[in-house]
PDB file of N, CA and C in Angstrom:
ATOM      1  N   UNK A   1      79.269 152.961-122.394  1.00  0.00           N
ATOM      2  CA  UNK A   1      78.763 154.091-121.654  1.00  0.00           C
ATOM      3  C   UNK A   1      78.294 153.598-120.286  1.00  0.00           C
ATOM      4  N   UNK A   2      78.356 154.414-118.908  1.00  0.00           N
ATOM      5  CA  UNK A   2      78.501 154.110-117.971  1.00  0.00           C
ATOM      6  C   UNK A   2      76.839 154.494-117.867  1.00  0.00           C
ATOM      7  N   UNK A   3      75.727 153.880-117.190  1.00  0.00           N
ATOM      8  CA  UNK A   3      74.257 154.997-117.093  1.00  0.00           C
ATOM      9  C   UNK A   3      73.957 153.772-116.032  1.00  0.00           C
ATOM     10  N   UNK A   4      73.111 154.848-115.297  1.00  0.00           N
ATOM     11  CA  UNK A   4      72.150 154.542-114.230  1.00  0.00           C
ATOM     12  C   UNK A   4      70.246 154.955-115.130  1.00  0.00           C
ATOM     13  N   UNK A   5      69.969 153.503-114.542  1.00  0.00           N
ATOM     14  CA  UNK A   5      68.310 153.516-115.487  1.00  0.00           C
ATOM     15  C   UNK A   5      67.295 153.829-114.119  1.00  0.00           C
ATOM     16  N   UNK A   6      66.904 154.844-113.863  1.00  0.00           N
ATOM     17  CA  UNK A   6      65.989 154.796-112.801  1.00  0.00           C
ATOM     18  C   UNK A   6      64.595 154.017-112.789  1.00  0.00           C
ATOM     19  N   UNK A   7      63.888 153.708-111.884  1.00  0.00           N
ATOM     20  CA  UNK A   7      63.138 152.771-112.040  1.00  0.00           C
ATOM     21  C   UNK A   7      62.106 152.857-113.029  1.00  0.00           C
ATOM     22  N   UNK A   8      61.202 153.745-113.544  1.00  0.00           N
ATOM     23  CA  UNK A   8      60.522 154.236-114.623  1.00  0.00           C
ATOM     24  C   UNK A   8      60.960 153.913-116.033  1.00  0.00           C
ATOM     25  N   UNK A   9      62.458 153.458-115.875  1.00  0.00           N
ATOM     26  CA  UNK A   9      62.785 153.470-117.536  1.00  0.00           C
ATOM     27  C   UNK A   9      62.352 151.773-117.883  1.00  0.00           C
ATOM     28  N   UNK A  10      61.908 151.603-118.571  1.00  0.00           N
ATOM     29  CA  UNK A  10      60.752 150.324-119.209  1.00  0.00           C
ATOM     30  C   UNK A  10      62.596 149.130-119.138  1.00  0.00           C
ATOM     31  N   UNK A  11      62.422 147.977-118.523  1.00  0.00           N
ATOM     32  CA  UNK A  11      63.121 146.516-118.663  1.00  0.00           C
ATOM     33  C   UNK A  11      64.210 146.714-120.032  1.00  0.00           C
ATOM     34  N   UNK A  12      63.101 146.645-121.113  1.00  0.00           N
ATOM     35  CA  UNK A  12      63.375 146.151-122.344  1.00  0.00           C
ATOM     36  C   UNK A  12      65.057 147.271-122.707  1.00  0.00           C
ATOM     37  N   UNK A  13      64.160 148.773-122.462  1.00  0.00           N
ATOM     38  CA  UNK A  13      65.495 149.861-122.549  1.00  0.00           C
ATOM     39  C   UNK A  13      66.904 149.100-121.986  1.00  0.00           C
ATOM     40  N   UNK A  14      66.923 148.791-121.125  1.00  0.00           N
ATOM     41  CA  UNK A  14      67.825 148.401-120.086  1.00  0.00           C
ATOM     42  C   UNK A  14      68.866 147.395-120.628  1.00  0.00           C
ATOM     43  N   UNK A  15      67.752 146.290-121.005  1.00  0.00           N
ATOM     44  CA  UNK A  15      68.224 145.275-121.350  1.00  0.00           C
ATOM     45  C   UNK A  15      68.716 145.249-122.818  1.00  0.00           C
ATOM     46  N   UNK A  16      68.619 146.115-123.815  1.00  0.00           N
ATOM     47  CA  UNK A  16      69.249 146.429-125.157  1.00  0.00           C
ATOM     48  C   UNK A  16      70.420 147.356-124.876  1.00  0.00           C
ATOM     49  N   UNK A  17      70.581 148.256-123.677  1.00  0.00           N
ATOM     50  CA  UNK A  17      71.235 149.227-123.696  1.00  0.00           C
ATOM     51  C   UNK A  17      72.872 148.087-123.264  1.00  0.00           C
ATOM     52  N   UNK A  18      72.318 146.873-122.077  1.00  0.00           N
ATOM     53  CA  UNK A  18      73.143 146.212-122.006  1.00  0.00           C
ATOM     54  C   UNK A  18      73.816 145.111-122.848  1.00  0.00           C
ATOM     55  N   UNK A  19      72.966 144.779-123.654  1.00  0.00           N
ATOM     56  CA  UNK A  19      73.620 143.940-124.903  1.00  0.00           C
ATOM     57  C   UNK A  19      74.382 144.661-125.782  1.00  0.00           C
ATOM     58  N   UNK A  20      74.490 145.871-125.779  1.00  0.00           N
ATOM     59  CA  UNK A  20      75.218 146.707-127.154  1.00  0.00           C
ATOM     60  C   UNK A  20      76.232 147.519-125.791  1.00  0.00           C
ATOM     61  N   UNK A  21      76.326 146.682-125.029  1.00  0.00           N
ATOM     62  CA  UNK A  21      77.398 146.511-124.008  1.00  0.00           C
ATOM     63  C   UNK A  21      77.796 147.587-123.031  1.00  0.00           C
ATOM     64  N   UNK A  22      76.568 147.888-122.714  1.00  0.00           N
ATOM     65  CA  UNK A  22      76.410 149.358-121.927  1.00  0.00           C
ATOM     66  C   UNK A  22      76.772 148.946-120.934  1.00  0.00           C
ATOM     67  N   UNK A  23      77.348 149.773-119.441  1.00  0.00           N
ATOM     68  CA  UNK A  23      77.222 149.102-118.154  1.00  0.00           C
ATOM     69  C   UNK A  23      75.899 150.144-117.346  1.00  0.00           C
ATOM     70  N   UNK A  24      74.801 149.246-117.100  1.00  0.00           N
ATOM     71  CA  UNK A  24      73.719 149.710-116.992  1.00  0.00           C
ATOM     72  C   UNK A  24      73.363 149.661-115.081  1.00  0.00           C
ATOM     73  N   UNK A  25      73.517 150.207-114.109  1.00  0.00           N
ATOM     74  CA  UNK A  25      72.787 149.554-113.186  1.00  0.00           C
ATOM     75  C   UNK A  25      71.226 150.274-112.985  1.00  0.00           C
ATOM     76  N   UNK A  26      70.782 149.276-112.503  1.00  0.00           N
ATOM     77  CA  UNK A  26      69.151 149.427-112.842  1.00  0.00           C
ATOM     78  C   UNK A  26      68.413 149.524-111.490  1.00  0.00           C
ATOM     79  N   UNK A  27      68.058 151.068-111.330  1.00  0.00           N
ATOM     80  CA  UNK A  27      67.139 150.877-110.139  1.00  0.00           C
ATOM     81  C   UNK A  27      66.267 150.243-109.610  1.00  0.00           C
ATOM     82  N   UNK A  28      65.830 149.249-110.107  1.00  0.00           N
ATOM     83  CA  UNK A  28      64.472 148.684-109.961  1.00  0.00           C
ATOM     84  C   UNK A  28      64.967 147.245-109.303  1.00  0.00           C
ATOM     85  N   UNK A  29      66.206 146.865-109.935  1.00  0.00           N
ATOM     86  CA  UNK A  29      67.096 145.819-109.494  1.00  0.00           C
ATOM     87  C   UNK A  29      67.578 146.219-108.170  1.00  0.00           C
ATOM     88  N   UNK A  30      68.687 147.148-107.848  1.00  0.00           N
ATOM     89  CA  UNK A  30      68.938 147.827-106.470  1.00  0.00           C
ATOM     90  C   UNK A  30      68.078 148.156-105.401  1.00  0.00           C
ATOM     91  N   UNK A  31      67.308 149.107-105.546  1.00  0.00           N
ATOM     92  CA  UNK A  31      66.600 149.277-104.320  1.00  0.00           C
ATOM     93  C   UNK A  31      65.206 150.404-104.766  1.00  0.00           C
ATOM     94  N   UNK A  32      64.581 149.704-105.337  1.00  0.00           N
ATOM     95  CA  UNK A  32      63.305 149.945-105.674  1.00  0.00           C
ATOM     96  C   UNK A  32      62.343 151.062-104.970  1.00  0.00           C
ATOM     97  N   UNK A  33      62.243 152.131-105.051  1.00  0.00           N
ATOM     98  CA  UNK A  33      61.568 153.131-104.260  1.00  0.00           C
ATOM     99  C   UNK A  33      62.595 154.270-104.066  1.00  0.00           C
ATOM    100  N   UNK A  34      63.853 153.927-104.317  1.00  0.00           N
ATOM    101  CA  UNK A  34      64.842 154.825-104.063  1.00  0.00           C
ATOM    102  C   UNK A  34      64.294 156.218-104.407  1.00  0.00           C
ATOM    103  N   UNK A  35      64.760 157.115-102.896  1.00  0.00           N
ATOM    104  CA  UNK A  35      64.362 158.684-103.445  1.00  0.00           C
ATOM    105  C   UNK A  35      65.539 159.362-104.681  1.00  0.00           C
ATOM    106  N   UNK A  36      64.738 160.160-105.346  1.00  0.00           N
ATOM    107  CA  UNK A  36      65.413 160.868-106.487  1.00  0.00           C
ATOM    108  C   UNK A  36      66.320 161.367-106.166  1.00  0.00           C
ATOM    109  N   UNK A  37      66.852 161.969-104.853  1.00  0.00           N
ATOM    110  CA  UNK A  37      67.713 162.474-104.618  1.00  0.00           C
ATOM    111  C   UNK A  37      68.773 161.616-104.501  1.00  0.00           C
ATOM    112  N   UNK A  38      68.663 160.424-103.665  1.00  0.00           N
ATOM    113  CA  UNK A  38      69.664 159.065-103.649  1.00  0.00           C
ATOM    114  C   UNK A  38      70.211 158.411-105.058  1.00  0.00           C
ATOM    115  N   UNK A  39      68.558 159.006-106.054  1.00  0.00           N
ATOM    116  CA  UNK A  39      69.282 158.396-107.352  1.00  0.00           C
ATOM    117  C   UNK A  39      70.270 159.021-107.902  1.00  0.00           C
ATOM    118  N   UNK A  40      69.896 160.284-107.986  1.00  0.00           N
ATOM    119  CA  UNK A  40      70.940 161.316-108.770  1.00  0.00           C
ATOM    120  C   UNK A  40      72.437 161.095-108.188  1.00  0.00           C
ATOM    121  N   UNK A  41      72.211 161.403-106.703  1.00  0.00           N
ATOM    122  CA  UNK A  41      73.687 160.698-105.909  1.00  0.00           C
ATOM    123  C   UNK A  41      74.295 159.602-106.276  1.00  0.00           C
ATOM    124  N   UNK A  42      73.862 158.045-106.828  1.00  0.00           N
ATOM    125  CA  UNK A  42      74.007 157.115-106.946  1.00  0.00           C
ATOM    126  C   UNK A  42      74.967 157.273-108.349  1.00  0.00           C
ATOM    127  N   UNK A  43      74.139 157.928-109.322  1.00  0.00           N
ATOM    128  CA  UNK A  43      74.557 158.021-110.237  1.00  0.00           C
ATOM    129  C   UNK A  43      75.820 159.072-110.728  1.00  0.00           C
ATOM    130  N   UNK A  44      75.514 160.028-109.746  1.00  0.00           N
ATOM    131  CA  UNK A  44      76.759 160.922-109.820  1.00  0.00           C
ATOM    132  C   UNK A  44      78.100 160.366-109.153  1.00  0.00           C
ATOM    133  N   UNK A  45      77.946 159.517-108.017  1.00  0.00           N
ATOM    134  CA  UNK A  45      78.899 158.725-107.363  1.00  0.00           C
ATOM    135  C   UNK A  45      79.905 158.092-108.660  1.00  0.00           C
ATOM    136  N   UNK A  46      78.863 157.026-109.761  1.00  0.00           N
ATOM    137  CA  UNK A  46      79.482 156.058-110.491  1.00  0.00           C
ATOM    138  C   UNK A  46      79.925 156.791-111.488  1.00  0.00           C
ATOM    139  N   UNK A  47      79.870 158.305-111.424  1.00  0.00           N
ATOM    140  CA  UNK A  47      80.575 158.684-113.267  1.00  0.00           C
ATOM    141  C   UNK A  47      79.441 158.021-113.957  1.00  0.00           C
ATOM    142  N   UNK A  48      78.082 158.306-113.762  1.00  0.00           N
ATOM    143  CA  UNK A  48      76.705 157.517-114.874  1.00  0.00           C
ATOM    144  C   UNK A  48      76.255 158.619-114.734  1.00  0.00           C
ATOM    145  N   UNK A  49      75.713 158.264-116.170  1.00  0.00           N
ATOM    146  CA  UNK A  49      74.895 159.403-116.526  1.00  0.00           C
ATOM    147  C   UNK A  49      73.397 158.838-116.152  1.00  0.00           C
ATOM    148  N   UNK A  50      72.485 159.964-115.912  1.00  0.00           N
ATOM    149  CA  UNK A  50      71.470 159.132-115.601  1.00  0.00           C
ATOM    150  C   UNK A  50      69.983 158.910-116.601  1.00  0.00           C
ATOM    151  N   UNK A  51      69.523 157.878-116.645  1.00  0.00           N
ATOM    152  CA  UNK A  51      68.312 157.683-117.653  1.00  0.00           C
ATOM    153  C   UNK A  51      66.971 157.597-116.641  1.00  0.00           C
ATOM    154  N   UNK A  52      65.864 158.439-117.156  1.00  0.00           N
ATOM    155  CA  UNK A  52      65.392 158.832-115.975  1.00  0.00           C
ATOM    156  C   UNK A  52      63.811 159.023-117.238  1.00  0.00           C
ATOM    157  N   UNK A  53      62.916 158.878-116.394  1.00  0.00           N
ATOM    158  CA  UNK A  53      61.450 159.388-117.782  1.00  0.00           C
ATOM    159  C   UNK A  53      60.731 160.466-116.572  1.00  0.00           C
ATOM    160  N   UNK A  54      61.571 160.745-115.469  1.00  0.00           N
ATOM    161  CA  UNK A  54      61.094 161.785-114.516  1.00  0.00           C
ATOM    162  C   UNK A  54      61.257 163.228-114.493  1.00  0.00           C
ATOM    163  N   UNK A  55      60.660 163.680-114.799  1.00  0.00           N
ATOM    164  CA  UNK A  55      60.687 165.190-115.222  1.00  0.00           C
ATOM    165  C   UNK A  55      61.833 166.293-113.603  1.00  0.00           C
ATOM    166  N   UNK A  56      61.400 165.719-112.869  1.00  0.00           N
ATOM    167  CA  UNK A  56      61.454 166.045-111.325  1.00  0.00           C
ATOM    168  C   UNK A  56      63.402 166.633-111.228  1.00  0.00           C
ATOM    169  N   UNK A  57      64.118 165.397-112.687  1.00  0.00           N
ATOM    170  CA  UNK A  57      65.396 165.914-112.442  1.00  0.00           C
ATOM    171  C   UNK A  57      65.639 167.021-113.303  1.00  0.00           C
ATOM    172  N   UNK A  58      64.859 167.321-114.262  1.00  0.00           N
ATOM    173  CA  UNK A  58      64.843 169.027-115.095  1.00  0.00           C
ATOM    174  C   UNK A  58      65.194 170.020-113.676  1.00  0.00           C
ATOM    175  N   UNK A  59      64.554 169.996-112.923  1.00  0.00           N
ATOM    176  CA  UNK A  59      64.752 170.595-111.356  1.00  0.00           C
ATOM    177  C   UNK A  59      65.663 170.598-111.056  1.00  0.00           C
ATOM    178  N   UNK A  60      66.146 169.479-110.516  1.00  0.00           N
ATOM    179  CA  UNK A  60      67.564 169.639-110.205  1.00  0.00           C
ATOM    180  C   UNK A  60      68.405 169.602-111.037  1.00  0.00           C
ATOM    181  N   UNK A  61      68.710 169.975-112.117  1.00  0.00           N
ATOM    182  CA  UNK A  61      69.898 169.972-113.232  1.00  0.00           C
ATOM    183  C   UNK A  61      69.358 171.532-113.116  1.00  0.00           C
ATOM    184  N   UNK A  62      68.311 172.299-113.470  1.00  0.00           N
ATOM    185  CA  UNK A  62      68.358 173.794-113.760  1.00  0.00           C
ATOM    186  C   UNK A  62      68.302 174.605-112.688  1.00  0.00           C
ATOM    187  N   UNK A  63      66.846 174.442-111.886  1.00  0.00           N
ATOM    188  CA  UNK A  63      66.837 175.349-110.654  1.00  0.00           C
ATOM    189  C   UNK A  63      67.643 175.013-109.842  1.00  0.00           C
ATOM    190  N   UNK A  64      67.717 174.168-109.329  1.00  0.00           N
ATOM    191  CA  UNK A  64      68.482 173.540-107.869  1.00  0.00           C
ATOM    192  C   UNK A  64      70.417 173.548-108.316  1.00  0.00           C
ATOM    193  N   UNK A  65      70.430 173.024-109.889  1.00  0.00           N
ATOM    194  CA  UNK A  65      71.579 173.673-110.365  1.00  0.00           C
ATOM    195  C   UNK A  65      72.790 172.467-109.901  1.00  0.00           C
ATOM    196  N   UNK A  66      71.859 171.310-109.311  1.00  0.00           N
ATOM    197  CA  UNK A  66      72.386 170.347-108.538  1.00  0.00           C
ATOM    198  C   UNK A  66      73.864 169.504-109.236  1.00  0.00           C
ATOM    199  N   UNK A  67      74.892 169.068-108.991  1.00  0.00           N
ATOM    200  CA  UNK A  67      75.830 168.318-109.127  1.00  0.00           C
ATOM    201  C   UNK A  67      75.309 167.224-110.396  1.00  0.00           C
ATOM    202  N   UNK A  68      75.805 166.758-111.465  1.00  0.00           N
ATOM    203  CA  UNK A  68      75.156 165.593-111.970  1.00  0.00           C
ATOM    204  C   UNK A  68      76.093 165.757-113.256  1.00  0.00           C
ATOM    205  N   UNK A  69      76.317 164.104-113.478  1.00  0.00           N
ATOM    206  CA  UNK A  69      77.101 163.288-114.699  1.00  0.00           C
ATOM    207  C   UNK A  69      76.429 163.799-115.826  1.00  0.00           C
ATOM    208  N   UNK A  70      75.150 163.831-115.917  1.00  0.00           N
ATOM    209  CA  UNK A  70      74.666 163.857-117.371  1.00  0.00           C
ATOM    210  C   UNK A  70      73.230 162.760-116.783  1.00  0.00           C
ATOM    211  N   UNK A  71      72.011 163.755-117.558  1.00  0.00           N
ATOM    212  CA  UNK A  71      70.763 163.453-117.032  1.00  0.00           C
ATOM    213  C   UNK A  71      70.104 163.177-118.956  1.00  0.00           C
ATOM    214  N   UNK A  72      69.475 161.916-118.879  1.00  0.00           N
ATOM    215  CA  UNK A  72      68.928 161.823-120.103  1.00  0.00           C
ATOM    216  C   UNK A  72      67.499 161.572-120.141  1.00  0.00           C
ATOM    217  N   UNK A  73      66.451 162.377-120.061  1.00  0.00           N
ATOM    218  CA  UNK A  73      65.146 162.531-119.903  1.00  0.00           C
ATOM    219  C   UNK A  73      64.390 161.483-120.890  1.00  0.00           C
ATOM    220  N   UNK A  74      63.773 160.940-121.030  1.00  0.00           N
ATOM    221  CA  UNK A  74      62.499 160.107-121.854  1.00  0.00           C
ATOM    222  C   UNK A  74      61.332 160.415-121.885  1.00  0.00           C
ATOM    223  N   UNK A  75      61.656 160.849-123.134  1.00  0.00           N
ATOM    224  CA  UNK A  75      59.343 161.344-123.335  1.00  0.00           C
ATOM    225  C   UNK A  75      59.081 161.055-124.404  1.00  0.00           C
ATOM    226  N   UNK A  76      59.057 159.483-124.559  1.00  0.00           N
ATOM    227  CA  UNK A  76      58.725 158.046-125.499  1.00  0.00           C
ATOM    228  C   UNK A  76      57.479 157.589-125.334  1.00  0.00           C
ATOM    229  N   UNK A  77      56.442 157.811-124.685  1.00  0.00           N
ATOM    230  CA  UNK A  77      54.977 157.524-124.385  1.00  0.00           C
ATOM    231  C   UNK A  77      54.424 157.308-125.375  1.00  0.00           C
ATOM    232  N   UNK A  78      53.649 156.148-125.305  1.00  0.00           N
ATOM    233  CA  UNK A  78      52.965 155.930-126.774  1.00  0.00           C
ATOM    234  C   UNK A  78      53.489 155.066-127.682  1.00  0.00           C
ATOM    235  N   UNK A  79      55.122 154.837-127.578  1.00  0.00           N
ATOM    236  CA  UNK A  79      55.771 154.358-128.335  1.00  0.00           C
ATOM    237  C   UNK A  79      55.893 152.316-127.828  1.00  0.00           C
ATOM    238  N   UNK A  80      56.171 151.530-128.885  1.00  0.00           N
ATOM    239  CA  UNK A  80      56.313 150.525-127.883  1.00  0.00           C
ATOM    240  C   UNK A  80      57.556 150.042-127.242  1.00  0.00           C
ATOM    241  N   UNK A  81      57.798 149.286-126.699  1.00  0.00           N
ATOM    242  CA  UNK A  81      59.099 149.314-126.034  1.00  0.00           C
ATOM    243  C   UNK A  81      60.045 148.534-127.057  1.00  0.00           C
ATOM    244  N   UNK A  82      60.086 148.140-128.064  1.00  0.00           N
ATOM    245  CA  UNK A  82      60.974 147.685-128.287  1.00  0.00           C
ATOM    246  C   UNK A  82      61.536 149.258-129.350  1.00  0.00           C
ATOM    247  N   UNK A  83      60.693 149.593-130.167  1.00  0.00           N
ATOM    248  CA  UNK A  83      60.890 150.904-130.597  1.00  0.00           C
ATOM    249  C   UNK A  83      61.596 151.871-129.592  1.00  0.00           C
ATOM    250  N   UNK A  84      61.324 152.496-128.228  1.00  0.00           N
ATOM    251  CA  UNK A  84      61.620 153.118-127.719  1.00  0.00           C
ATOM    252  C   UNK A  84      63.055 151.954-127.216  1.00  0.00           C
ATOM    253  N   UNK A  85      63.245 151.162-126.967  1.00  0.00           N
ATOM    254  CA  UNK A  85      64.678 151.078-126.980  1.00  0.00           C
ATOM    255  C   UNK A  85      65.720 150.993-128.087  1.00  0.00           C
ATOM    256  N   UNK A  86      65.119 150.723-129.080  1.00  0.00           N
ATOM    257  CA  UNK A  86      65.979 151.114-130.256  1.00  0.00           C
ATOM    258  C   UNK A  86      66.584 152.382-130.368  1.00  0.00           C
ATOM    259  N   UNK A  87      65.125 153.266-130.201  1.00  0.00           N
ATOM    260  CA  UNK A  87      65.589 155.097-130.522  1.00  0.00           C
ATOM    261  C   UNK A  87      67.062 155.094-129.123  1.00  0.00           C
ATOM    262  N   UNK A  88      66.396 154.777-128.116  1.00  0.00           N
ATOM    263  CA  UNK A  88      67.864 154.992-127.078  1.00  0.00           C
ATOM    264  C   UNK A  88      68.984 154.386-127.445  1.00  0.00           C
ATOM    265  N   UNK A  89      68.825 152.965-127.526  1.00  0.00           N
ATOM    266  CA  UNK A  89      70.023 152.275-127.833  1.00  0.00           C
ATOM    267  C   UNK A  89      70.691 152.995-129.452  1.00  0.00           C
ATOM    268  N   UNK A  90      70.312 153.847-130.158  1.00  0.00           N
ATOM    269  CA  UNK A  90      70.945 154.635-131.390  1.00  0.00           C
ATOM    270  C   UNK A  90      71.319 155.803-130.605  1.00  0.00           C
ATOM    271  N   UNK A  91      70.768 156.157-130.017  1.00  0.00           N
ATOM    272  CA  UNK A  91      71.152 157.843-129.223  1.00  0.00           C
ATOM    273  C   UNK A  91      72.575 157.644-128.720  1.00  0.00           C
ATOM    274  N   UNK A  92      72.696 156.499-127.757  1.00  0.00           N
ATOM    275  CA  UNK A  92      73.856 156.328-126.718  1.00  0.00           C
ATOM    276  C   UNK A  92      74.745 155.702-127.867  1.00  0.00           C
ATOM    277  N   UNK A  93      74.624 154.971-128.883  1.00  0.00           N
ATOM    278  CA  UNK A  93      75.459 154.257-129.807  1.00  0.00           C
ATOM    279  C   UNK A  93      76.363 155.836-130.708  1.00  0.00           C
ATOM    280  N   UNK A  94      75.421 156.689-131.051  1.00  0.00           N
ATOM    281  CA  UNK A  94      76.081 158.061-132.229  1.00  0.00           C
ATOM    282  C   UNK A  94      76.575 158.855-131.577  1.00  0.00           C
ATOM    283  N   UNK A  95      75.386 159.195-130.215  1.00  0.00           N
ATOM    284  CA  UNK A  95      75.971 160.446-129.256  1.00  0.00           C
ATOM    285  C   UNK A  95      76.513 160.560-127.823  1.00  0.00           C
ATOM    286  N   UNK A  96      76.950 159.309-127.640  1.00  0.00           N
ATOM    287  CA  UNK A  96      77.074 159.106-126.248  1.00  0.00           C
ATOM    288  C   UNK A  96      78.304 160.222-125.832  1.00  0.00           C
ATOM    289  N   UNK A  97      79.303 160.482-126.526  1.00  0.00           N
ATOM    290  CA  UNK A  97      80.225 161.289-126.084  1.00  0.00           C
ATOM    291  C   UNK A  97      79.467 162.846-125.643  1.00  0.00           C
ATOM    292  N   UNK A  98      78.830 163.196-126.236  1.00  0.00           N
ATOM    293  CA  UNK A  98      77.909 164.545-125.913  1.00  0.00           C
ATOM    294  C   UNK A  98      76.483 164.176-124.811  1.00  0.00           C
ATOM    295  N   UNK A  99      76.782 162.892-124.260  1.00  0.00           N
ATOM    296  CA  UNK A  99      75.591 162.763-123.574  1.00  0.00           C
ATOM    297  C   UNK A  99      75.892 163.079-121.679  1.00  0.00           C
ATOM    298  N   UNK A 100      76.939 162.825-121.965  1.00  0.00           N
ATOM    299  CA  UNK A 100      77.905 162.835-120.605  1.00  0.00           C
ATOM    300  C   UNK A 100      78.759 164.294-119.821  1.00  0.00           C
ATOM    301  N   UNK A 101      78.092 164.573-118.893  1.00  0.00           N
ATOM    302  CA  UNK A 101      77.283 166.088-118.413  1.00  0.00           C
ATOM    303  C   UNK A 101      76.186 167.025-118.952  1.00  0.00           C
ATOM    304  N   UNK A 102      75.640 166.284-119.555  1.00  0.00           N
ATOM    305  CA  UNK A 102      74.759 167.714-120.394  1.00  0.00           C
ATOM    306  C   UNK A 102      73.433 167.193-119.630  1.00  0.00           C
ATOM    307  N   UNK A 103      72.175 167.757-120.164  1.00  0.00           N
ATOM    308  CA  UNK A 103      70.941 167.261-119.726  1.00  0.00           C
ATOM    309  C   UNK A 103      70.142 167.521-121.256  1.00  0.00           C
ATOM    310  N   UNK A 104      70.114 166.175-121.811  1.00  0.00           N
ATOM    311  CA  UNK A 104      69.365 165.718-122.801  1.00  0.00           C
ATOM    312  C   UNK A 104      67.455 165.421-122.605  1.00  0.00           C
ATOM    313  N   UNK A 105      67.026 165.082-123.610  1.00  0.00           N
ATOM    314  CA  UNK A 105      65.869 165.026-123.892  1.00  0.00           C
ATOM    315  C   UNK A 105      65.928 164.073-124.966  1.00  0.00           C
ATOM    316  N   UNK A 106      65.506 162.654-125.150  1.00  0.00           N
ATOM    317  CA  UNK A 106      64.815 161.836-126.506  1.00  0.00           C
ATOM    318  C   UNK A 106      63.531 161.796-126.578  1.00  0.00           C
ATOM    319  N   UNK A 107      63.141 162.336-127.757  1.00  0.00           N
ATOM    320  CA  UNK A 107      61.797 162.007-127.845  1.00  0.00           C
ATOM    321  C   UNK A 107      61.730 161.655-129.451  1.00  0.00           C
ATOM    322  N   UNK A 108      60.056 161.213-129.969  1.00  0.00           N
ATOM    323  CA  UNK A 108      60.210 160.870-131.036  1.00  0.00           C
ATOM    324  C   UNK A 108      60.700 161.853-132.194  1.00  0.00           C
ATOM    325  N   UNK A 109      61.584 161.346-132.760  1.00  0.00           N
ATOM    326  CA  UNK A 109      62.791 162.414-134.110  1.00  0.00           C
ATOM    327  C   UNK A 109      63.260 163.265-133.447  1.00  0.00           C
ATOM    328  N   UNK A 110      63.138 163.380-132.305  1.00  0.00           N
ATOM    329  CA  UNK A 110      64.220 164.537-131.728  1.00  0.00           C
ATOM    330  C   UNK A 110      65.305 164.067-130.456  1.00  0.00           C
ATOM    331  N   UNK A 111      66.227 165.256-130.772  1.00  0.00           N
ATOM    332  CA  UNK A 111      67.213 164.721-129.290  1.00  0.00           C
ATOM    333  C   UNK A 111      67.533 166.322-129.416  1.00  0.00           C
ATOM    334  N   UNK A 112      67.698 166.441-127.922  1.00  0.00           N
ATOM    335  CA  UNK A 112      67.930 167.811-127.513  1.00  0.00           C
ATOM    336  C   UNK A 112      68.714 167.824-126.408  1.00  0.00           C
ATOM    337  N   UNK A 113      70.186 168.576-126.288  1.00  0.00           N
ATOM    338  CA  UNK A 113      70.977 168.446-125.885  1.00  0.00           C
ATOM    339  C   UNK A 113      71.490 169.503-125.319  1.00  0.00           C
ATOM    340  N   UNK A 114      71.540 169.878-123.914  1.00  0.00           N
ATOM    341  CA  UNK A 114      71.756 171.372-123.583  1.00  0.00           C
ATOM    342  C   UNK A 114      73.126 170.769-122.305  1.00  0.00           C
ATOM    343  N   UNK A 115      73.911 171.386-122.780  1.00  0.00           N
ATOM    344  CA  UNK A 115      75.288 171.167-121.610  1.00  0.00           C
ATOM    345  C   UNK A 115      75.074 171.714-121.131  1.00  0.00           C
ATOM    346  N   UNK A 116      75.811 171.663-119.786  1.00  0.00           N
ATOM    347  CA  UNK A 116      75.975 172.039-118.706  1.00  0.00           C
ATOM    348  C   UNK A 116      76.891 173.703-118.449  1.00  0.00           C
ATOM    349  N   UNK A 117      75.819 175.079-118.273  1.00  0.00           N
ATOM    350  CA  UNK A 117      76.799 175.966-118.446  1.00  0.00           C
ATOM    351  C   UNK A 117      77.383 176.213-117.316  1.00  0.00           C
TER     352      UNK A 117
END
């Protein structure tokens, strides 16, 4: 699976998503501060979907209605990181084919998945 990790998404995510052979590029690695709007671009450029724990792109996927690969929200708080990359690294491993244009949600026992109408 092709995903862009915006800077908020925790190392560890990143780095499991890339051992189970994801191609991951990682904002925090690129250009650190990047505006949301550059990210979403970035990511819509590469055919990536984007992994994001920023609420800010619910906005632009609904109201703004904006262009985008597939937006995968994180609201894992609380959880620790190796847990919260497991739950992802299973999400993108079962559902990755349905993850790609839609605008998802993982949270704990749930995944919520609303395509793109």
């Amino acid at each position: 699976m092709n995903l862009v990790a915006d800077e908020g998404v925790d190392r560890p995510i990143v780095d499991r998503l890339r051992e189970e052979g994801h191609d991951v590029l990682y904002i925090t690695e690129l250009q650190p501060g990047m505006d949301d709007e550059d990210v979403l671009a970035r990511a819509t450029s590469a055919d990536a979907v984007l992994l994001t724990t920023d609420t800010d792109f619910g906005e632009f996927a609904f109201r703004q209605r904006r262009l985008h690969t597939g937006v995968i929200l994180l609201r894992l708080a609380g959880l620790t990181n190796e847990t919260k990359a497991e739950i992802v690294a299973e999400v993108c491993r079962t559902r990755g084919e349905e993850l790609a244009g839609a605008f998802s949600v993982i949270s704990p026992g749930q995944l919520r998945i609303r395509a793109r109408s």
